[in-house]
C-alpha atoms as a PDB file:
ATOM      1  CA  UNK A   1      67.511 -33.239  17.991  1.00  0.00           C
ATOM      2  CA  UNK A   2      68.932 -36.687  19.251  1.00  0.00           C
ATOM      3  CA  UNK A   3      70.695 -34.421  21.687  1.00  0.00           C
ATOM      4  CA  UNK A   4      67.620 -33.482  23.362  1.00  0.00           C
ATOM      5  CA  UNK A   5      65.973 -36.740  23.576  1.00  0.00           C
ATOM      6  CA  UNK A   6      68.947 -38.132  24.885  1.00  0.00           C
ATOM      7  CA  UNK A   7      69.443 -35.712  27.516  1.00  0.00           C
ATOM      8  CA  UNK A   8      65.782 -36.083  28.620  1.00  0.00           C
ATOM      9  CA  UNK A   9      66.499 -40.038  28.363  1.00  0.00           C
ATOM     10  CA  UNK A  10      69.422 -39.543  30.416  1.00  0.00           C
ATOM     11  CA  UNK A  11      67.514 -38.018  33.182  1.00  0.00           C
ATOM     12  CA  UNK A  12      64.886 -40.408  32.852  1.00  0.00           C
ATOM     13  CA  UNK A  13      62.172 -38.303  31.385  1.00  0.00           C
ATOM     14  CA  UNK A  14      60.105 -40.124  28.650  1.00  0.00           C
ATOM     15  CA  UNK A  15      58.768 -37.974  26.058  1.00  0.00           C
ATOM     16  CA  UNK A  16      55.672 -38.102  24.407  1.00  0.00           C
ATOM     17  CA  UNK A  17      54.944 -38.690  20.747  1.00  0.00           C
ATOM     18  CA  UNK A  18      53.259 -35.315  20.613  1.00  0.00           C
ATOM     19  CA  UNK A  19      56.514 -33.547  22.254  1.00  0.00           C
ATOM     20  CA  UNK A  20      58.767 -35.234  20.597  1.00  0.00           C
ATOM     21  CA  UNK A  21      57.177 -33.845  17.035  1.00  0.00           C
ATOM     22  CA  UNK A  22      56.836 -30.223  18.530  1.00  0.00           C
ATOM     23  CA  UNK A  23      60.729 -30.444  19.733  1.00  0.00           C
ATOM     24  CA  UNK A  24      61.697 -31.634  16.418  1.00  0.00           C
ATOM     25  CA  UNK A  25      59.372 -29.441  14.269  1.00  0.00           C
ATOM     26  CA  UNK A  26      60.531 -26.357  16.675  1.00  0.00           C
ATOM     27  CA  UNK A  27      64.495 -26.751  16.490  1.00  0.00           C
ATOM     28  CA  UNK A  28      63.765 -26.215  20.208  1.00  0.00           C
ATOM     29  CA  UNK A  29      67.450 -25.468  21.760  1.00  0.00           C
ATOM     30  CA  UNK A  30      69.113 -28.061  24.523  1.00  0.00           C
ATOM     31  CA  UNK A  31      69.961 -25.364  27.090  1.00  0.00           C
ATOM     32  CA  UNK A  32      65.827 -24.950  27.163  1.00  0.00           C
ATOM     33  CA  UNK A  33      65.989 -28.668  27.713  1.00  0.00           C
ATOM     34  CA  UNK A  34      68.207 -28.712  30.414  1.00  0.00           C
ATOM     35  CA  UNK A  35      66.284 -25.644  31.786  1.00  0.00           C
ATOM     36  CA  UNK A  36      63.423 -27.845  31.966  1.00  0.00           C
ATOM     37  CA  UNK A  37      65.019 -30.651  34.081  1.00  0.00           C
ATOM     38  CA  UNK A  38      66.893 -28.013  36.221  1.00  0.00           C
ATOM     39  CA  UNK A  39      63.583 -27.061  37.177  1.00  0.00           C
ATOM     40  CA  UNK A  40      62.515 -30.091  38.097  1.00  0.00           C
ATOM     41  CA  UNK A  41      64.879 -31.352  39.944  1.00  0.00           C
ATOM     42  CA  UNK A  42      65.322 -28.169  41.701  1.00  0.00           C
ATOM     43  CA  UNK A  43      61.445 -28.148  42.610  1.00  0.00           C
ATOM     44  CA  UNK A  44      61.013 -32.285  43.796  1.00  0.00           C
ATOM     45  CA  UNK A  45      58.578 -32.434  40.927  1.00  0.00           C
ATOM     46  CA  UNK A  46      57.481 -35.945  40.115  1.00  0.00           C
ATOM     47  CA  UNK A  47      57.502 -35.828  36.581  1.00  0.00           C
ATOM     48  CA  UNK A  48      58.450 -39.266  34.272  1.00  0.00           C
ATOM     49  CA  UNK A  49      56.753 -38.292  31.421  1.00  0.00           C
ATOM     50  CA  UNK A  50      57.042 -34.878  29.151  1.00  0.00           C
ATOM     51  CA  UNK A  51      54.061 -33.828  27.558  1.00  0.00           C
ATOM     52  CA  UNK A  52      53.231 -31.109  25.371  1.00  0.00           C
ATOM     53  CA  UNK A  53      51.250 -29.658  27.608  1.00  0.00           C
ATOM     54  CA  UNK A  54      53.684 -29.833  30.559  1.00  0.00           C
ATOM     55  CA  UNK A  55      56.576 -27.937  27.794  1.00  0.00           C
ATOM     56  CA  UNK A  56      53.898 -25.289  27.222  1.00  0.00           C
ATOM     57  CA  UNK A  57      53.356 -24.753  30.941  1.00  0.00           C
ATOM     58  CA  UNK A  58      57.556 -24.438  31.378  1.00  0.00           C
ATOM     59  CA  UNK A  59      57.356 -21.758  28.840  1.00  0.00           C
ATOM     60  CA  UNK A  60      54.446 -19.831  29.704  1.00  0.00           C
ATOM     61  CA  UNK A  61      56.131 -19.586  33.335  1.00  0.00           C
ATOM     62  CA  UNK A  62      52.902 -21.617  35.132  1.00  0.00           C
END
């Protein structure tokens, strides 16, 4: 788990408390982590903070 919040850390994403308890209580795996900023980077999104919401939306595809 620290291995997720310090890879978000690392590319300065802050999580949110409520993401932070779904990532933990999901055993969510770092390669969808690094997925996640991938996609970010890779579209110019503006995004400093992770939100529940925001890792739902990366899932579902919106």
């Amino acid at each position: 788990m620290n291995k997720i919040i310090n890879h978000f850390t690392n590319e300065n994403i802050i999580l949110t408390d409520d993401a932070v308890k779904y990532l933990k209580s999901n055993d969510y795996p770092l390669e969808c982590s690094k997925l996640i900023t991938d996609y970010i980077k890779r579209n110019n999104l503006n995004i400093s903070v992770l939100s529940l919401e925001l890792i739902n939306k990366f899932q579902s595809g919106e």
